[in-house]
PDB file of N, CA and C in Angstrom:
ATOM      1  N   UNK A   1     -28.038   9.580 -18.830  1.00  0.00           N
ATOM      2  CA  UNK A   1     -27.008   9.787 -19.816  1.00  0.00           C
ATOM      3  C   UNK A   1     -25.671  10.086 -19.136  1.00  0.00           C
ATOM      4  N   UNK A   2     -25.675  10.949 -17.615  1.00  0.00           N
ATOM      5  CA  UNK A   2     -24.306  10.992 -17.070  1.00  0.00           C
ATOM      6  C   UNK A   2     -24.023   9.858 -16.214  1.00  0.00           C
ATOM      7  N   UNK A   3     -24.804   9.054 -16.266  1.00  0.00           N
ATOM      8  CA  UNK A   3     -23.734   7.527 -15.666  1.00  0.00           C
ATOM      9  C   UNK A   3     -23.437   6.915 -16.908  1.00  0.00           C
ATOM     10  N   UNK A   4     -23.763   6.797 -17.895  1.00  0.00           N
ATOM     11  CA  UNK A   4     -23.380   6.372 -19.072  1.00  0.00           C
ATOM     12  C   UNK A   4     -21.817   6.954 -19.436  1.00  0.00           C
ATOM     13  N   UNK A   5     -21.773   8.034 -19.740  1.00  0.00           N
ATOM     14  CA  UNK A   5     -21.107   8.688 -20.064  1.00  0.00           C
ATOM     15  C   UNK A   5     -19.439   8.748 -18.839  1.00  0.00           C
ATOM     16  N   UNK A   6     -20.207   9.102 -17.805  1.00  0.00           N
ATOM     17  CA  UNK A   6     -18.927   7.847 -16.544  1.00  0.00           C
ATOM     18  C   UNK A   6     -18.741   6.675 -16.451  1.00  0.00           C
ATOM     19  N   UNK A   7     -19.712   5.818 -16.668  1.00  0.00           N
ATOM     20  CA  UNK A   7     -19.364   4.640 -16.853  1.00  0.00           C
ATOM     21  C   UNK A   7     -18.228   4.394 -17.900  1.00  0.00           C
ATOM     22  N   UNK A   8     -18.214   5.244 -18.967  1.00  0.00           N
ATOM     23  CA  UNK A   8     -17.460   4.527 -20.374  1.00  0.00           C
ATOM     24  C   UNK A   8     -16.118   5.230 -19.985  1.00  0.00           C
ATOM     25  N   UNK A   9     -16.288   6.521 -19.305  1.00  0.00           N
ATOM     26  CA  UNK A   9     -14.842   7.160 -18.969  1.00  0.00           C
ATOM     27  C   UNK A   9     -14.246   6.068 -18.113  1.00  0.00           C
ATOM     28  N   UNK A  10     -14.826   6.172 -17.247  1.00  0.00           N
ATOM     29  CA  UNK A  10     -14.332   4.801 -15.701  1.00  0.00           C
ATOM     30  C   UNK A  10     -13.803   3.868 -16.311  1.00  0.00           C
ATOM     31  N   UNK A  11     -14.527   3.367 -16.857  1.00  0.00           N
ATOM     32  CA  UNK A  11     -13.782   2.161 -17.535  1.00  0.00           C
ATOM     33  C   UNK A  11     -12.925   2.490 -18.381  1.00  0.00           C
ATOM     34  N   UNK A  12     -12.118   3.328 -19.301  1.00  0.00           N
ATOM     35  CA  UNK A  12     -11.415   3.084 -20.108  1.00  0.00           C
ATOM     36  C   UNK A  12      -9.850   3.804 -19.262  1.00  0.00           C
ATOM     37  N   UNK A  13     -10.182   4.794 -18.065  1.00  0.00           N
ATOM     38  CA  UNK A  13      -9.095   4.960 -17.339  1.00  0.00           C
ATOM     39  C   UNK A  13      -8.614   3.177 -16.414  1.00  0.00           C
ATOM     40  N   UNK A  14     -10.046   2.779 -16.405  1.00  0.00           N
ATOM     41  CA  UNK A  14      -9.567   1.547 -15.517  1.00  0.00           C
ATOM     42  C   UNK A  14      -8.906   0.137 -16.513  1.00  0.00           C
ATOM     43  N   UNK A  15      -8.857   0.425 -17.621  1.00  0.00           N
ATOM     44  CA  UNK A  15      -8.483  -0.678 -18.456  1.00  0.00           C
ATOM     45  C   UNK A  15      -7.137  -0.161 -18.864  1.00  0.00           C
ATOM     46  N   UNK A  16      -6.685   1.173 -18.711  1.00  0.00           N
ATOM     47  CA  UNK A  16      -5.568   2.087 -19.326  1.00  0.00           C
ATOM     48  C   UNK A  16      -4.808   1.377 -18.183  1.00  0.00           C
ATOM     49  N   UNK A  17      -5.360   1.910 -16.802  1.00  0.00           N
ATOM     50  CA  UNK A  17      -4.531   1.433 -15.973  1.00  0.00           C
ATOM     51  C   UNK A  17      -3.945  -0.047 -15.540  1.00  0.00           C
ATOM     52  N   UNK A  18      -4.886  -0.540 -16.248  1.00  0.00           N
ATOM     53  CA  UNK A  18      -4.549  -1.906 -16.266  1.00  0.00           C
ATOM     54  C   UNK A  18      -3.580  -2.426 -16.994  1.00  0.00           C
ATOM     55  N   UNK A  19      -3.718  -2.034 -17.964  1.00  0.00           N
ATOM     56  CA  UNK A  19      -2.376  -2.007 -19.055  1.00  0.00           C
ATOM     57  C   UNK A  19      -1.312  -1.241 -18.639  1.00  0.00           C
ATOM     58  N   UNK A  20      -1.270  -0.418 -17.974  1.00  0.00           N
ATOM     59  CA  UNK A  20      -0.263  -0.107 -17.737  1.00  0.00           C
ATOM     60  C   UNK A  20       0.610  -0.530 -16.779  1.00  0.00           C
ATOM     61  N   UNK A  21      -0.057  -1.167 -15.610  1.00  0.00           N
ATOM     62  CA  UNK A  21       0.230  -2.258 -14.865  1.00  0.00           C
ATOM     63  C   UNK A  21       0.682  -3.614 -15.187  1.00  0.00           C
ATOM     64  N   UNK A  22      -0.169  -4.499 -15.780  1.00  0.00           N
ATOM     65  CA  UNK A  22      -0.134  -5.150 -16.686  1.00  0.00           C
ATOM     66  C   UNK A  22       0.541  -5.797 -17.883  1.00  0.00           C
ATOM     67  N   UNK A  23       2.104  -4.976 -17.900  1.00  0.00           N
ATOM     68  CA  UNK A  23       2.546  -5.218 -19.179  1.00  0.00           C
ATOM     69  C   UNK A  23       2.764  -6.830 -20.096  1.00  0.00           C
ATOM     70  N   UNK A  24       2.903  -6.581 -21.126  1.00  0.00           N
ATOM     71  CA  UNK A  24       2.625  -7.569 -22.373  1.00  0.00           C
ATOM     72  C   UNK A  24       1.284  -7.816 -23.129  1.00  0.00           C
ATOM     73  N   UNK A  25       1.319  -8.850 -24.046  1.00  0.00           N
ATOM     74  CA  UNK A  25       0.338  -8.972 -24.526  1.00  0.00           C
ATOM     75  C   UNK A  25      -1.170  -8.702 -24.088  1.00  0.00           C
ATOM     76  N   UNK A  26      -2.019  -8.210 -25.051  1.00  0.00           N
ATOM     77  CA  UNK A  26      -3.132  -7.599 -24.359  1.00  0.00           C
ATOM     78  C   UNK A  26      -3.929  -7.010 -25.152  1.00  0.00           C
ATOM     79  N   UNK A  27      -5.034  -6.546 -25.046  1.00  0.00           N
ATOM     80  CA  UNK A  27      -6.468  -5.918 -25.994  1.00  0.00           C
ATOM     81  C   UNK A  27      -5.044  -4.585 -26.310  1.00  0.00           C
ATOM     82  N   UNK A  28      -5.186  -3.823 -27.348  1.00  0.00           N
ATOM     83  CA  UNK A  28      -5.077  -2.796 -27.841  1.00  0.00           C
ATOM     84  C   UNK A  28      -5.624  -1.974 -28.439  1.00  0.00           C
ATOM     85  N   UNK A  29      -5.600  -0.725 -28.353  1.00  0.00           N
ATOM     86  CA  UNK A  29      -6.732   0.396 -28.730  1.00  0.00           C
ATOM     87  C   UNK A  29      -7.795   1.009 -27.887  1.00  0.00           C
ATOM     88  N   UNK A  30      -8.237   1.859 -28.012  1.00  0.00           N
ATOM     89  CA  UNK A  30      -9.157   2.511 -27.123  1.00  0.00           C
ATOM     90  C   UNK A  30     -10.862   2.149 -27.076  1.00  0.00           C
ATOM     91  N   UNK A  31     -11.476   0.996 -27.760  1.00  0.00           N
ATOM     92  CA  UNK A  31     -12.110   0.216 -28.013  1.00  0.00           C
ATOM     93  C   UNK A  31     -12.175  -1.094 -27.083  1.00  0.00           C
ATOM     94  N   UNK A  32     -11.005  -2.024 -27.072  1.00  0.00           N
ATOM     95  CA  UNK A  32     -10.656  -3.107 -26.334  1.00  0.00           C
ATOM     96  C   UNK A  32     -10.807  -2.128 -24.879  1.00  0.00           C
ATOM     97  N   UNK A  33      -9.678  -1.662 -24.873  1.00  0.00           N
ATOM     98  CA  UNK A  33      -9.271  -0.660 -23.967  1.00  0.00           C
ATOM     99  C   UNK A  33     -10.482  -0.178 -22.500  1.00  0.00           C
ATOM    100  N   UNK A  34     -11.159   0.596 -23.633  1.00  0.00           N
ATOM    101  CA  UNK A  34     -12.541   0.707 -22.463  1.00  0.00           C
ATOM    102  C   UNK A  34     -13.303  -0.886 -22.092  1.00  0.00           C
ATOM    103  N   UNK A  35     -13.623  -1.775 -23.103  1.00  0.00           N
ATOM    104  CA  UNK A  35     -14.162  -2.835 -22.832  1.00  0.00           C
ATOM    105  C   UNK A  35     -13.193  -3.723 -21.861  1.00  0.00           C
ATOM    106  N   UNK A  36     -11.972  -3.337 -21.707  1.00  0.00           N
ATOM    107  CA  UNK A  36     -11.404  -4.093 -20.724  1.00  0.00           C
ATOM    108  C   UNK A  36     -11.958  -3.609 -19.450  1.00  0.00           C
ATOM    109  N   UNK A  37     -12.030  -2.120 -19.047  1.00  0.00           N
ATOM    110  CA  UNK A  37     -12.043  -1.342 -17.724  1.00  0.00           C
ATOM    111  C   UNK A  37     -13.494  -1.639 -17.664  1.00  0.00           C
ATOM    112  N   UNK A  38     -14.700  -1.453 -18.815  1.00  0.00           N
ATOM    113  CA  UNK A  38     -15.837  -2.211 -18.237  1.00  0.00           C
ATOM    114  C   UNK A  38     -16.212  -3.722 -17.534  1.00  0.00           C
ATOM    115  N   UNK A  39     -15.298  -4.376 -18.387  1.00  0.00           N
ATOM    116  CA  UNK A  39     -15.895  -5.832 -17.851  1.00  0.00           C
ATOM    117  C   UNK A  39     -14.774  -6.105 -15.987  1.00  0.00           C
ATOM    118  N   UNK A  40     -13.764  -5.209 -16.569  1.00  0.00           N
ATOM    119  CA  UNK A  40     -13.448  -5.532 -14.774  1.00  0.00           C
ATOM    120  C   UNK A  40     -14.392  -4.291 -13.957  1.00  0.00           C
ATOM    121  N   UNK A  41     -15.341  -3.461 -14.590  1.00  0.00           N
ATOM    122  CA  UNK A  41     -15.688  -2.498 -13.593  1.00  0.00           C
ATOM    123  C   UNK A  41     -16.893  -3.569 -12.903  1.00  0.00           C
ATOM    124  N   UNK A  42     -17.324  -4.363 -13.895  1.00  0.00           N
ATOM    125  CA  UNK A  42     -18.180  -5.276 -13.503  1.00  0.00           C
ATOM    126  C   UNK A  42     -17.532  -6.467 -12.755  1.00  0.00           C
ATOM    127  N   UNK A  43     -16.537  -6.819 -12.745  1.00  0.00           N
ATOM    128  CA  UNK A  43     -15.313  -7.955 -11.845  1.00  0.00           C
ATOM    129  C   UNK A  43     -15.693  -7.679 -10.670  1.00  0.00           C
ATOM    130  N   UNK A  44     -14.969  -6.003 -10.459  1.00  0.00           N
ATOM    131  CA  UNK A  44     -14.437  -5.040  -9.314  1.00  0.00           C
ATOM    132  C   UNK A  44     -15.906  -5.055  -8.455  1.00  0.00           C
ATOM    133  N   UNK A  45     -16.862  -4.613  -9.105  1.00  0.00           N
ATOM    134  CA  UNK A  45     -18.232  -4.335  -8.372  1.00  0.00           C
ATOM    135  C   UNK A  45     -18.707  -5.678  -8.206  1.00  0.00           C
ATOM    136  N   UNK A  46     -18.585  -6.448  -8.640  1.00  0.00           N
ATOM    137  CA  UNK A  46     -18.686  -8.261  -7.753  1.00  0.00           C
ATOM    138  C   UNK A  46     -17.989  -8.481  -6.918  1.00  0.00           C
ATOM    139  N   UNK A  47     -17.033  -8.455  -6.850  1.00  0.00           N
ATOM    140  CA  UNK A  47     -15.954  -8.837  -5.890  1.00  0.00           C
ATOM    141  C   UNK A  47     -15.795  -7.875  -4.587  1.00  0.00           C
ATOM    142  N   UNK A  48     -15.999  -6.833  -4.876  1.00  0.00           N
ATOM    143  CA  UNK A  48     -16.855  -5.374  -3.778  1.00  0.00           C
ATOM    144  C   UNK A  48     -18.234  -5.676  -2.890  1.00  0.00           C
ATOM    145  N   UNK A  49     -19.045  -6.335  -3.672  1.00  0.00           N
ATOM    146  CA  UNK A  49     -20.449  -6.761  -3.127  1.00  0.00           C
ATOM    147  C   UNK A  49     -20.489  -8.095  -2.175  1.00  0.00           C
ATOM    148  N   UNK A  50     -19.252  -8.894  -2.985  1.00  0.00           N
ATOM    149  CA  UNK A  50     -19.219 -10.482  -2.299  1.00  0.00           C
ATOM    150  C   UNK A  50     -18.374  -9.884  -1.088  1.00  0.00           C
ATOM    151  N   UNK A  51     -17.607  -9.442  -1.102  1.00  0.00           N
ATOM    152  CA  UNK A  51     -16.243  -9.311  -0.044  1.00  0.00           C
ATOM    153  C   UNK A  51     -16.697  -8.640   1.079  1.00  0.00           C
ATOM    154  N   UNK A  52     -17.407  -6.998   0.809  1.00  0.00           N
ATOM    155  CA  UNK A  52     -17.700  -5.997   1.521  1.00  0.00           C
ATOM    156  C   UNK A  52     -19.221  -5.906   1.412  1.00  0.00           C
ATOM    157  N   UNK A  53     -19.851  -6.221   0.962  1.00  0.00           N
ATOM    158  CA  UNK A  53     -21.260  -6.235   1.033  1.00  0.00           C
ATOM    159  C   UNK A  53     -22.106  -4.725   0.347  1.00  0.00           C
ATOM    160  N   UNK A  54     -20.915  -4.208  -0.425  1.00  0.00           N
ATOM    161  CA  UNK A  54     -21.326  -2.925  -1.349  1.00  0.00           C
ATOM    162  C   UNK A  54     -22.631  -3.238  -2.125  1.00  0.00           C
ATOM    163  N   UNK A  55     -23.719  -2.041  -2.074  1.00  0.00           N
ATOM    164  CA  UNK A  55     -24.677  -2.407  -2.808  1.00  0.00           C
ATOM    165  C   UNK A  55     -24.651  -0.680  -3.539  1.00  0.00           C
ATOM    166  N   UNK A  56     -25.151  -1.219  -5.055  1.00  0.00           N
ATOM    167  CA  UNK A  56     -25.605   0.351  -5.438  1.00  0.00           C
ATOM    168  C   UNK A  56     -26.510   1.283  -4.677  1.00  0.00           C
ATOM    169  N   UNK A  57     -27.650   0.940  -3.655  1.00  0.00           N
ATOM    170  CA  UNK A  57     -28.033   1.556  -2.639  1.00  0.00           C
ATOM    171  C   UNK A  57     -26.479   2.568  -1.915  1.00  0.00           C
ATOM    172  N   UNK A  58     -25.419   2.150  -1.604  1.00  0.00           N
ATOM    173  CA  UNK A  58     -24.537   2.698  -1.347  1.00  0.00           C
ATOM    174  C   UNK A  58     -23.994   4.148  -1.976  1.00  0.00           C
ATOM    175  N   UNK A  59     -24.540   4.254  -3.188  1.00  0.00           N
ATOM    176  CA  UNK A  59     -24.030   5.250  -4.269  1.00  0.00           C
ATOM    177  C   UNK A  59     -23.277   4.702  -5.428  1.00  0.00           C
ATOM    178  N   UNK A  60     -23.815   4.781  -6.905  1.00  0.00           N
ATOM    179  CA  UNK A  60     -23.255   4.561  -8.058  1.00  0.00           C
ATOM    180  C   UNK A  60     -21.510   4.479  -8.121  1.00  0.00           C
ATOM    181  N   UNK A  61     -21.465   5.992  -7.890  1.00  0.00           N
ATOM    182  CA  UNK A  61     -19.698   6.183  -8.162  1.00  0.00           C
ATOM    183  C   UNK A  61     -19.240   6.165  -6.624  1.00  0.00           C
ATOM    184  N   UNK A  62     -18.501   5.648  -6.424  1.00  0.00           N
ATOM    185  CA  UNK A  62     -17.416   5.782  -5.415  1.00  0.00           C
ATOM    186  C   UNK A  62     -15.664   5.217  -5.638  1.00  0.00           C
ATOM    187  N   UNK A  63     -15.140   6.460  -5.201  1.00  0.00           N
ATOM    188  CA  UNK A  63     -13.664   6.538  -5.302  1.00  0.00           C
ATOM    189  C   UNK A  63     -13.231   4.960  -5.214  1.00  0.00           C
ATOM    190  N   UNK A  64     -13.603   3.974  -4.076  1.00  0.00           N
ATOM    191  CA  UNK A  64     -13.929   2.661  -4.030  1.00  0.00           C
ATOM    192  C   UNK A  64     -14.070   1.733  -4.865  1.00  0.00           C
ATOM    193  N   UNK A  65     -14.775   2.198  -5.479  1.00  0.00           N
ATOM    194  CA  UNK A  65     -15.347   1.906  -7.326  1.00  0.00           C
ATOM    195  C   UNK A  65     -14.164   1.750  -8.176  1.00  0.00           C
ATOM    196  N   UNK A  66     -13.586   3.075  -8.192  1.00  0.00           N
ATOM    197  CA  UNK A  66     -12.501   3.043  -9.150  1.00  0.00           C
ATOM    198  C   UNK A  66     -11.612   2.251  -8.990  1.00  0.00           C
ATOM    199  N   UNK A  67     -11.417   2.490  -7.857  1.00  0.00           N
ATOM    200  CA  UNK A  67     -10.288   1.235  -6.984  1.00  0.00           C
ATOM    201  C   UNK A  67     -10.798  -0.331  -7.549  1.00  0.00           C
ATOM    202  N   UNK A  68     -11.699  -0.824  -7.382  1.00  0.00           N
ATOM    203  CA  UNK A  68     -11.964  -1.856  -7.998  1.00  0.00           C
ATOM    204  C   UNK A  68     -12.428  -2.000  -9.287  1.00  0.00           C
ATOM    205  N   UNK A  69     -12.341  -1.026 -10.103  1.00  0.00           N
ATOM    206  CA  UNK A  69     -12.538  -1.108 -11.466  1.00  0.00           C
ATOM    207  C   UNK A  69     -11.442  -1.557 -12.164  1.00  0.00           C
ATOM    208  N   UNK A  70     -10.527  -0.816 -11.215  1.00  0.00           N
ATOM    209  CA  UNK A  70      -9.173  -1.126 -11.753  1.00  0.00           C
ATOM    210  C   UNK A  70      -8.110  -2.405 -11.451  1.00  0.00           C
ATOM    211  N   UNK A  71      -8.720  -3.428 -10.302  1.00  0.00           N
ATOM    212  CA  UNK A  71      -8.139  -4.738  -9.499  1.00  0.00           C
ATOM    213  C   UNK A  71      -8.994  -5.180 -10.598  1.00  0.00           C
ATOM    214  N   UNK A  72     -10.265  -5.817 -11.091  1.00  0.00           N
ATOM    215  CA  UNK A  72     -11.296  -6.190 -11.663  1.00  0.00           C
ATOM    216  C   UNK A  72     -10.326  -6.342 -12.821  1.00  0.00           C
ATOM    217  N   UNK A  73     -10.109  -5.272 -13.829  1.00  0.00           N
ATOM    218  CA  UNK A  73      -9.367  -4.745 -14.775  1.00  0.00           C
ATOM    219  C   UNK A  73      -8.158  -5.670 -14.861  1.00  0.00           C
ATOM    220  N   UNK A  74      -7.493  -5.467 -13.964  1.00  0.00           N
ATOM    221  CA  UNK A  74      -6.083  -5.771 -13.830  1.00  0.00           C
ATOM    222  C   UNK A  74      -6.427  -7.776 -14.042  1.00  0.00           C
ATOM    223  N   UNK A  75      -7.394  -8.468 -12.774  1.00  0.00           N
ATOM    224  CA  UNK A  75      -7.526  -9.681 -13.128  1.00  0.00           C
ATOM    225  C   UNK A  75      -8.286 -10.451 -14.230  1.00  0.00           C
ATOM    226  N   UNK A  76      -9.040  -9.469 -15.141  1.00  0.00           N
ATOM    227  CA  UNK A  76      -9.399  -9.990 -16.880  1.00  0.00           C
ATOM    228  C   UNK A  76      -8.157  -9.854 -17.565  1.00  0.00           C
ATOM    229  N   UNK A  77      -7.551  -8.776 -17.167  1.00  0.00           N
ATOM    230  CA  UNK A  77      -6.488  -9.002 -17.769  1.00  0.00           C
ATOM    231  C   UNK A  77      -5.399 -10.114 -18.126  1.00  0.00           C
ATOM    232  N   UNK A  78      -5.473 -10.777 -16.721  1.00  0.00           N
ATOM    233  CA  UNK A  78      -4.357 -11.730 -16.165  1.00  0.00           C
ATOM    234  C   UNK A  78      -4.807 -12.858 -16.733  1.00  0.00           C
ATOM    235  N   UNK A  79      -6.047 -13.039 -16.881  1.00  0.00           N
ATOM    236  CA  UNK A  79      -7.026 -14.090 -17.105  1.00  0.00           C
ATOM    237  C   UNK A  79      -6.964 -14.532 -18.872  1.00  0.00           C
ATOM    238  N   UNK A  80      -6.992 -12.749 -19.277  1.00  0.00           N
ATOM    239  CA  UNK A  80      -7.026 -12.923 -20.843  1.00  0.00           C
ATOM    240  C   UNK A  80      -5.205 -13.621 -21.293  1.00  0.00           C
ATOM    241  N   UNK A  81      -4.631 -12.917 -20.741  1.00  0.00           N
ATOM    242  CA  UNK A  81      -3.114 -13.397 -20.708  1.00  0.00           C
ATOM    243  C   UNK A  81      -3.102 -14.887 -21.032  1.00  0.00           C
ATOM    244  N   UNK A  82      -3.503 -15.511 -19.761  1.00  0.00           N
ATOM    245  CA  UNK A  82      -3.649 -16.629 -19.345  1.00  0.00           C
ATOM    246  C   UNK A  82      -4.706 -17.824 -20.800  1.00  0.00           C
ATOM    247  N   UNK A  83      -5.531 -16.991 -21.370  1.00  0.00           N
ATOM    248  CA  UNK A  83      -6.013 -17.536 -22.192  1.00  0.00           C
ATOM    249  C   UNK A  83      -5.399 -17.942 -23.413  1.00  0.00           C
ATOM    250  N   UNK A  84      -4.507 -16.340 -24.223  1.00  0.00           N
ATOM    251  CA  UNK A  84      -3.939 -16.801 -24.918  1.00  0.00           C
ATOM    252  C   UNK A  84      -2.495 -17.302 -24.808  1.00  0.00           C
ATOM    253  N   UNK A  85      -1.811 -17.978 -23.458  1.00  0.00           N
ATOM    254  CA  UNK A  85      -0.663 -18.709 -23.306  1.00  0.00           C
ATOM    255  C   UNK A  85      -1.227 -19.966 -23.679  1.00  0.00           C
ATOM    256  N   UNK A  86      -2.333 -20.270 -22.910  1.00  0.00           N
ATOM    257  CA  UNK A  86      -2.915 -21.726 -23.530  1.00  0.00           C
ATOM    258  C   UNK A  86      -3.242 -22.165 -24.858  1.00  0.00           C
ATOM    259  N   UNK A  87      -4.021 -21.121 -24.683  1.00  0.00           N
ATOM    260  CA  UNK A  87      -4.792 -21.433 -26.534  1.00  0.00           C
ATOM    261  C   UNK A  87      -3.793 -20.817 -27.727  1.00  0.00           C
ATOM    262  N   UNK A  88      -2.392 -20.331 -27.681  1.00  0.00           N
ATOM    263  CA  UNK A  88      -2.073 -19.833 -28.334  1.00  0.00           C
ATOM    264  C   UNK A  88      -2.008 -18.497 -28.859  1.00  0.00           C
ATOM    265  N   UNK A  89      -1.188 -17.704 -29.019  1.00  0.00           N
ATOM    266  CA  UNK A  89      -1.180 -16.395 -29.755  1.00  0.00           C
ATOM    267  C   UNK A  89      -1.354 -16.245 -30.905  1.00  0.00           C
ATOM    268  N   UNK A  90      -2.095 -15.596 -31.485  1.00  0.00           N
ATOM    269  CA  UNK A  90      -2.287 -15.233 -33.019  1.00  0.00           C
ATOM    270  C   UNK A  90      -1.581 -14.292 -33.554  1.00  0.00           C
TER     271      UNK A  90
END
């Protein structure tokens, strides 16, 4: 229940920060918000494993982590951007 419970914090500081980085169009609310910082916490921890060879054997949380929760974050972001320039804004 307490990686759960970090997990959803982690991610929603890492999607905050993303947005805040990030500016313009973008998920809004604290809903999107965390689901942004999750799906890059999951980016970040791919791109950690491919690059550096990080495995959860390593330890769940690491400061490291956050760091790439929040690059992860930052490139769904760029990506989602990128989606609705193409496909249009609603």
């Amino acid at each position: 229940m307490h990686f759960l419970i970090t997990f959803l914090f982690v991610g929603f500081l890492a999607g905050l920060i993303a947005r805040v980085l990030v500016s313009g169009p973008g998920p809004r609310g604290c809903v999107p918000t965390t689901a942004l910082g999750l799906v890059g916490s999951m980016v970040g921890g791919f791109l950690g494993y491919v690059l550096f060879g990080k495995q959860v054997d390593d330890g769940a949380f690491q400061p490291a982590g956050v760091f790439g929760s929040v690059v992860g974050a930052v490139i769904v972001l760029l990506l989602y951007r990128r989606y609705l320039v193409n496909h249009g804004a609603r």
